[in-house]
C-alpha atoms as a PDB file:
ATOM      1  CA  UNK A   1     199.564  18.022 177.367  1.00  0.00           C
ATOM      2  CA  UNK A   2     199.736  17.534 181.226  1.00  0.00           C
ATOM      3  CA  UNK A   3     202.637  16.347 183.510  1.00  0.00           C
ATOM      4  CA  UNK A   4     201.598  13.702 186.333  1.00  0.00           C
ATOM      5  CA  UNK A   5     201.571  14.788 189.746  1.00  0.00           C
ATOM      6  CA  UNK A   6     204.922  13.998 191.467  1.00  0.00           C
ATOM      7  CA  UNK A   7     205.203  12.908 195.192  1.00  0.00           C
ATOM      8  CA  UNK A   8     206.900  16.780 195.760  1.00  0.00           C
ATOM      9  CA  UNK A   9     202.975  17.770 194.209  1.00  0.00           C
ATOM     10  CA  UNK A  10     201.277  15.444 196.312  1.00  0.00           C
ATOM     11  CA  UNK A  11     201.153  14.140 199.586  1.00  0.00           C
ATOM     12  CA  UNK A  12     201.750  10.531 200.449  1.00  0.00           C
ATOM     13  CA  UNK A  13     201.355   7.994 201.852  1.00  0.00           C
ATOM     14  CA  UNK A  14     205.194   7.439 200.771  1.00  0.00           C
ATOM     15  CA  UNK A  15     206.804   6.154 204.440  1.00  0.00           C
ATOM     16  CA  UNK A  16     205.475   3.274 205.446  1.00  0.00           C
ATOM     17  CA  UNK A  17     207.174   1.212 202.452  1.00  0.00           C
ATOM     18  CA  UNK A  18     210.189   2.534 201.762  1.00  0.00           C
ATOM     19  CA  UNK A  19     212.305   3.911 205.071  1.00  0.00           C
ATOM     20  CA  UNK A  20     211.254   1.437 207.869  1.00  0.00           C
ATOM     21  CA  UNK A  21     213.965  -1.010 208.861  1.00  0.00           C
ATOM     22  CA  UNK A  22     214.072  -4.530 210.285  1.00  0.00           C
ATOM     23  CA  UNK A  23     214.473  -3.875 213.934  1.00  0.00           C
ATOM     24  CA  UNK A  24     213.779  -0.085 214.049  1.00  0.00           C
ATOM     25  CA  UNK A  25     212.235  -0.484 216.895  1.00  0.00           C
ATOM     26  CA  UNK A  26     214.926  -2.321 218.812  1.00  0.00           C
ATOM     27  CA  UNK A  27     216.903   0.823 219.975  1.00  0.00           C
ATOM     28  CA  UNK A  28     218.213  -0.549 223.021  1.00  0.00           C
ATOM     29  CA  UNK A  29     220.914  -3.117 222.888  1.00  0.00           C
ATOM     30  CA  UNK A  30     219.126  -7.290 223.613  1.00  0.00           C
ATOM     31  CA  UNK A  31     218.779  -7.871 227.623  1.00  0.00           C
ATOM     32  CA  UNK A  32     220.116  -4.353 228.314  1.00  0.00           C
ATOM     33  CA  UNK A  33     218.182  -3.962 231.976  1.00  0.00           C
ATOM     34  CA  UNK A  34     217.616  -0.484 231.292  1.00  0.00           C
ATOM     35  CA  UNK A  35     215.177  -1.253 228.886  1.00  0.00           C
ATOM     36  CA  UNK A  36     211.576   0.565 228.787  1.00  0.00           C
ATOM     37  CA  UNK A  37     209.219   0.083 226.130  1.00  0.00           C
ATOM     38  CA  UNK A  38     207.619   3.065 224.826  1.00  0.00           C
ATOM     39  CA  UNK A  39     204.210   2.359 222.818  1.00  0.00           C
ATOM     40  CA  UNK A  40     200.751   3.615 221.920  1.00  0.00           C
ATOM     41  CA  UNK A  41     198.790   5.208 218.476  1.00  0.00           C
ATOM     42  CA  UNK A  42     198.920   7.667 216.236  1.00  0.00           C
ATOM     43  CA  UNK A  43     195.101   9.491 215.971  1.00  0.00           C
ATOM     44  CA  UNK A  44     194.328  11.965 213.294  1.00  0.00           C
ATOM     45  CA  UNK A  45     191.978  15.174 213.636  1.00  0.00           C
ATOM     46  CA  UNK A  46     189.110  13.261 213.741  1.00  0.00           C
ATOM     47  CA  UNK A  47     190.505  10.294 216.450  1.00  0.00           C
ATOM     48  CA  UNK A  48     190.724   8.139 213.861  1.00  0.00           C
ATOM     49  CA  UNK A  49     193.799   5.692 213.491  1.00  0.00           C
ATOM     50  CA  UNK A  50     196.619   7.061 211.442  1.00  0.00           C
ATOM     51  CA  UNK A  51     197.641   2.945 209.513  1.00  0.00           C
ATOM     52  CA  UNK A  52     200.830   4.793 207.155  1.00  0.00           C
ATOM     53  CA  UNK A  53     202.822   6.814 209.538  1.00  0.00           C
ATOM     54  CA  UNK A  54     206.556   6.784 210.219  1.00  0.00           C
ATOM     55  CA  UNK A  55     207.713   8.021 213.164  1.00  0.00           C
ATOM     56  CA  UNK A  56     211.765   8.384 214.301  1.00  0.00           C
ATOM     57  CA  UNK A  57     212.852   8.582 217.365  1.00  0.00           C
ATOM     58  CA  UNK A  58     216.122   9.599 219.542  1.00  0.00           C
ATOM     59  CA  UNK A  59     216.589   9.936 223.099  1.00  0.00           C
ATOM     60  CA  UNK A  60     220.163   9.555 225.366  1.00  0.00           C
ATOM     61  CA  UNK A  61     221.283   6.731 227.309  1.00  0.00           C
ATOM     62  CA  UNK A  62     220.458   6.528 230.903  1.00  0.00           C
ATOM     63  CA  UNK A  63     223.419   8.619 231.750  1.00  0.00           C
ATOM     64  CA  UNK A  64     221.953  11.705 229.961  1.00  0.00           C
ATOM     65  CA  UNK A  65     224.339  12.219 227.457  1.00  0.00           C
ATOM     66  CA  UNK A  66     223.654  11.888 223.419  1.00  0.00           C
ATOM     67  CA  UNK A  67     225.302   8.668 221.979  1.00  0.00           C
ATOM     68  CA  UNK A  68     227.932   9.468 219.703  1.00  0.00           C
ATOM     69  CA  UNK A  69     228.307   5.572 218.141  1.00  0.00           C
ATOM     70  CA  UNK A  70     227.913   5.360 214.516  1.00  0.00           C
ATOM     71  CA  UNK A  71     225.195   3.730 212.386  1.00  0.00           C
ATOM     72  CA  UNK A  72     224.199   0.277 213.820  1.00  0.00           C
ATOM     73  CA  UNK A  73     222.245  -1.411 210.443  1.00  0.00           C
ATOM     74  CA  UNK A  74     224.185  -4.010 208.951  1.00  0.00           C
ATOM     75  CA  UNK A  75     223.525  -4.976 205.054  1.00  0.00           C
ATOM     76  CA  UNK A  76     223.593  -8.293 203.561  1.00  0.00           C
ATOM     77  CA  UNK A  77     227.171  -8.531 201.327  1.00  0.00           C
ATOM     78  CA  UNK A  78     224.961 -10.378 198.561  1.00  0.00           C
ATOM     79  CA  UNK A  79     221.542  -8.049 198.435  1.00  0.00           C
ATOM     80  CA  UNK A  80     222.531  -5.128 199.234  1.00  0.00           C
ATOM     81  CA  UNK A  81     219.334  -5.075 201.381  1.00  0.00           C
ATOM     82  CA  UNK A  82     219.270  -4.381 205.094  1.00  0.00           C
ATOM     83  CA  UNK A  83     219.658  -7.783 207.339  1.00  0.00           C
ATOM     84  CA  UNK A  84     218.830  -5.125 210.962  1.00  0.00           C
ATOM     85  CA  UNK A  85     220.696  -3.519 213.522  1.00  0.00           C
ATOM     86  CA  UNK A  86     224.325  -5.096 214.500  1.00  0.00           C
ATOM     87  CA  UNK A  87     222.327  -5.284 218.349  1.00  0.00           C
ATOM     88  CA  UNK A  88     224.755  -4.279 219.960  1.00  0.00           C
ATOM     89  CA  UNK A  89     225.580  -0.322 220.048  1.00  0.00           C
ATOM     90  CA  UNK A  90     223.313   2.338 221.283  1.00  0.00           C
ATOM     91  CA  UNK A  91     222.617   5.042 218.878  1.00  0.00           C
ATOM     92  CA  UNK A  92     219.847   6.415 220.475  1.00  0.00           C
ATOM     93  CA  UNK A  93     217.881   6.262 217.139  1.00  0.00           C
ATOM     94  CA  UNK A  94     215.029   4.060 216.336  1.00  0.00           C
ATOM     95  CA  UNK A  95     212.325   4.834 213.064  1.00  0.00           C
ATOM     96  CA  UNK A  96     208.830   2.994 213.041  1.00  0.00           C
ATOM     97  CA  UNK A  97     206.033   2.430 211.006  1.00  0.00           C
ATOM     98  CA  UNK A  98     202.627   2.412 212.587  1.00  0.00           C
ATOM     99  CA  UNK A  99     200.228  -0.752 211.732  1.00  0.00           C
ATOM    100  CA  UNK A 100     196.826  -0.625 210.730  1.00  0.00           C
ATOM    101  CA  UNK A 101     195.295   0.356 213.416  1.00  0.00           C
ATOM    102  CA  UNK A 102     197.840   3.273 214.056  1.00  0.00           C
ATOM    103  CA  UNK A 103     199.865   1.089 216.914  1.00  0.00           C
ATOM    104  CA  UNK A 104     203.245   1.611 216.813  1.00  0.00           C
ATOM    105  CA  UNK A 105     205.891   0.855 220.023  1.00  0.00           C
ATOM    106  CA  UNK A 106     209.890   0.687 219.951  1.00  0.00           C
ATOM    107  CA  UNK A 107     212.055  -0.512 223.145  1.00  0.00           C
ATOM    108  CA  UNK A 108     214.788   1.571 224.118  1.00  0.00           C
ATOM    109  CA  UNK A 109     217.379   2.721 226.905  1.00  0.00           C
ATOM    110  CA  UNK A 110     215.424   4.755 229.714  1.00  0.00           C
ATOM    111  CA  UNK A 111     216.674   8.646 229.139  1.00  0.00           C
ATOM    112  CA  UNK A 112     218.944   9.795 231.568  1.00  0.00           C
ATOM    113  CA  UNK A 113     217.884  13.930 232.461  1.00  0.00           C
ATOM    114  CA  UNK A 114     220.079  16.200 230.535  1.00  0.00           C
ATOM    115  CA  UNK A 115     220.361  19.983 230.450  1.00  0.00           C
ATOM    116  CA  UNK A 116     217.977  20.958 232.774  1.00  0.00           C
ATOM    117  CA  UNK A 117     215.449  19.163 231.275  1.00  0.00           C
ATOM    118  CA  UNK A 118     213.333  15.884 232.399  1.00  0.00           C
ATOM    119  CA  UNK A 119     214.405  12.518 230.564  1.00  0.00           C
ATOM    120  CA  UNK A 120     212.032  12.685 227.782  1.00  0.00           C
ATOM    121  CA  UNK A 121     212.902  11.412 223.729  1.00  0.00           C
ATOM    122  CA  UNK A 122     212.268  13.128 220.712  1.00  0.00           C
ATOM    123  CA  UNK A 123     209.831  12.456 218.340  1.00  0.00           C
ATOM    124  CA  UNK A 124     209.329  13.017 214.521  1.00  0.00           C
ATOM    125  CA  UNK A 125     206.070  12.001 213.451  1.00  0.00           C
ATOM    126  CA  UNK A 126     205.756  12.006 209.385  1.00  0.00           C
ATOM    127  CA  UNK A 127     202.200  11.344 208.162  1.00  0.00           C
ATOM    128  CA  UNK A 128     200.195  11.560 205.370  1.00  0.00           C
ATOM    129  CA  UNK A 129     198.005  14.801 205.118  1.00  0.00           C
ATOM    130  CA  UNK A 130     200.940  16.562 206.663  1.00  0.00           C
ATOM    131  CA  UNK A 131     203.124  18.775 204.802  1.00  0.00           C
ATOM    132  CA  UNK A 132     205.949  19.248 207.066  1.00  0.00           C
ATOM    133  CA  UNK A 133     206.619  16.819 209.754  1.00  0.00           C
ATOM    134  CA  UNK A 134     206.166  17.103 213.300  1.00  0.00           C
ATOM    135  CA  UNK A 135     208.342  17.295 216.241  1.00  0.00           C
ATOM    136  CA  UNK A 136     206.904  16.721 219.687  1.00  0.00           C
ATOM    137  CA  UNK A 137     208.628  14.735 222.959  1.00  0.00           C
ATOM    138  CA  UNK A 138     207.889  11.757 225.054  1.00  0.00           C
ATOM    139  CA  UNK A 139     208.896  12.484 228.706  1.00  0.00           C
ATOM    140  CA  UNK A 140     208.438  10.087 231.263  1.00  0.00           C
ATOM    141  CA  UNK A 141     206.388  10.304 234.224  1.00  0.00           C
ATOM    142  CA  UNK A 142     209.253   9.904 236.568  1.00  0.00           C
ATOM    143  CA  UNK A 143     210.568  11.897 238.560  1.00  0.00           C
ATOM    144  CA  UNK A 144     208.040  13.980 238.960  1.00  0.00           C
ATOM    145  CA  UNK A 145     210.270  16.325 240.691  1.00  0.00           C
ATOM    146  CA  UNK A 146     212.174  16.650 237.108  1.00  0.00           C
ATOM    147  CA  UNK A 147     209.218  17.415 235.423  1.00  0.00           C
ATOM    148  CA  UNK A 148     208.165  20.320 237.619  1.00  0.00           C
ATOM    149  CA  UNK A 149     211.520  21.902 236.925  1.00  0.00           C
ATOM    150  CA  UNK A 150     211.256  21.346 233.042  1.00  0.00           C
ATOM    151  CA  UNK A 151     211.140  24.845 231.345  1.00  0.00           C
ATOM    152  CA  UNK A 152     209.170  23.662 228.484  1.00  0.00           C
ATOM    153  CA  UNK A 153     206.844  21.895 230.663  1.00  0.00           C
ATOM    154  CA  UNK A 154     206.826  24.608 232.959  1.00  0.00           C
ATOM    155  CA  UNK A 155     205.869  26.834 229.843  1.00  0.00           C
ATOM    156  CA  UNK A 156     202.815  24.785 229.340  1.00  0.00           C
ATOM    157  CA  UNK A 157     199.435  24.926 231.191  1.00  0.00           C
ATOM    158  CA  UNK A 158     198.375  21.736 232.602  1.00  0.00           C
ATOM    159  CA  UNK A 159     196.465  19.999 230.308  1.00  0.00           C
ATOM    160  CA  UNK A 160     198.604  20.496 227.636  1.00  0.00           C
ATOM    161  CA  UNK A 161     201.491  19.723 229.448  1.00  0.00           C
ATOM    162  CA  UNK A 162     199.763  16.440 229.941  1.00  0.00           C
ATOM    163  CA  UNK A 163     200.001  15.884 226.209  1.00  0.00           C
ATOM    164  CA  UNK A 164     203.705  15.531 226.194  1.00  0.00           C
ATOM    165  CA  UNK A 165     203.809  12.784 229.323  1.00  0.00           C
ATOM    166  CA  UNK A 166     203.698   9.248 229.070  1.00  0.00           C
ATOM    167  CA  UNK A 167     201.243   7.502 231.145  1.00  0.00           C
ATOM    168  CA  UNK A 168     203.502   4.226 233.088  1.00  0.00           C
ATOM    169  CA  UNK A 169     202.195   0.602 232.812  1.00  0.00           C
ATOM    170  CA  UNK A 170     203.478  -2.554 234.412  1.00  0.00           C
ATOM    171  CA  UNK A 171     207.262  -3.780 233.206  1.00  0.00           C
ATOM    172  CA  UNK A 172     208.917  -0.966 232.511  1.00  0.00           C
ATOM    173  CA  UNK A 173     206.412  -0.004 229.528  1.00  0.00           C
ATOM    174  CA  UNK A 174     204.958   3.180 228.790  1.00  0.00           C
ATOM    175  CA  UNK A 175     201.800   4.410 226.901  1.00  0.00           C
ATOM    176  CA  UNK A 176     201.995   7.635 224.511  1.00  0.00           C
ATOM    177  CA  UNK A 177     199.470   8.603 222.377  1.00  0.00           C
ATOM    178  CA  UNK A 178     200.147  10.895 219.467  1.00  0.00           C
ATOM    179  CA  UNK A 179     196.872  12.862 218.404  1.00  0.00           C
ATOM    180  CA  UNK A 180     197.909  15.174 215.250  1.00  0.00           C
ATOM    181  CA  UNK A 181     194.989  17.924 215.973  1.00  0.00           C
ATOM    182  CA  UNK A 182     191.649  17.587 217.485  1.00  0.00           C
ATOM    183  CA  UNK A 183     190.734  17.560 221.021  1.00  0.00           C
ATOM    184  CA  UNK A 184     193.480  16.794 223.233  1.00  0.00           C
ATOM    185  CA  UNK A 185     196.144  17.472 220.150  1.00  0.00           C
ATOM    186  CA  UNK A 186     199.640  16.761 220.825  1.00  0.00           C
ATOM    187  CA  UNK A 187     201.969  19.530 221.989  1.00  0.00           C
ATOM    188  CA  UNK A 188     204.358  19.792 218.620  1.00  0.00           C
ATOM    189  CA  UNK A 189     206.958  21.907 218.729  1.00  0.00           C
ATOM    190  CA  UNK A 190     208.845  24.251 216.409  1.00  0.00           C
ATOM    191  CA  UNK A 191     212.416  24.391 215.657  1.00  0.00           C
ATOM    192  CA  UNK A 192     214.114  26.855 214.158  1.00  0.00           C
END
C-alpha cells in the first residue's frame, strides 16, 4: 500500500491560488505623492518566465523608518473572504502573484535610507522548483551617492551589484527583474 505524495513531499506550484490578496499590490495609501511603482519578471534558470510565483514585499516609508501600523485587509462580515486593503494605512507590506508571462509590479511609498543603508525593499520570492524561498532587495537607483556607501553593495563586485538595482523609467516607475539562477542570477541573500 502507498501513501500519496503531500505538498511537504512535493514541490508546488501551491502560491499563486491560495495567499494572493485583492490589492496586494497597492502598498502605498490611493494618491499618496510619494508613490513609485516597482515592476518587472520573474525568469527561471533557463530565462524562461516564471507564470506561479508569489513574491512579498516590505520596505519603510519615505522617512526611513519601518511602519509599525497593524494589518490593513479588511474581510467581508458575511463571507468571511477578503474584500482588500482598508487603503488607507501604510504597512509597508505588499504580496504578489506573477501572471503568465512572469510580470508582476506593486505600487508603494518610495523608501526613505535607513541604517546606513541605501533605500532599497525587501524581497521574498517563493517559486516553484524552489525549496526554500529567496530573499534578495530592490534598491533604487537614486542617490547614487547612497548606493556607493551601501556595505552590502559595497561588498559586491560590479556586475553583481547591478543585480540588486532597479533600472528608473518615466513616472516614478521602476524596472526589476528577478532571474532565479542563470546568467545574470539575482543576488539572494542569506539570513540567519
Amino acid at each position: 500500500m502507498t501513501t500519496p505524495a503531500t505538498p511537504s513531499h512535493t514541490v508546488g506550484p501551491f502560491y499563486g491560488y491560495a495567499l494572493p490578496f485583492p490589492g496586494g499590490a497597492e502598498i502605498a495609501p490611493p494618491g499618496h505623492p510619494d508613490t513609485i511603482t516597482v515592476h518587472g519578471h520573474l525568469y527561471d534558470g533557463e530565462g524562461a518566465p516564471v507564470p506561479d510565483a508569489l513574491l512579498e514585499f516590505w520596505g519603510p516609508g519615505p522617512d526611513g523608518e519601518l511602519p509599525h501600523t497593524g494589518g490593513s485587509l479588511r474581510r467581508d462580515p458575511v463571507t468571511g473572504g477578503f474584500l482588500g486593503r482598508l487603503g488607507v494605512d501604510f504597512t509597508g507590506f505588499g504580496r504578489v502573484p506573477t501572471d503568465a508571462d512572469g510580470r508582476w509590479a506593486v505600487h508603494t511609498l518610495r523608501p526613505g535610507a535607513r541604517g546606513g543603508h541605501a533605500p532599497y525593499l525587501a524581497v521574498c520570492v517563493f517559486a516553484r522548483g524552489l525549496t526554500h524561498h529567496l530573499f534578495t532587495r530592490v534598491h533604487l537607483p537614486e542617490p547614487r551617492e547612497a548606493l556607493a556607501a551601501d556595505p552590502l553593495l559595497a561588498s559586491l563586485p560590479p556586475e553583481r551589484r547591478a543585480t540588486l538595482v532597479a533600472v528608473a523609467e518615466p513616472g516614478s516607475t521602476y524596472r526589476f527583474d528577478i532571474r532565479i539562477q542563470g546568467e545574470a542570477e539575482t543576488v539572494f541573500l542569506e539570513f540567519v
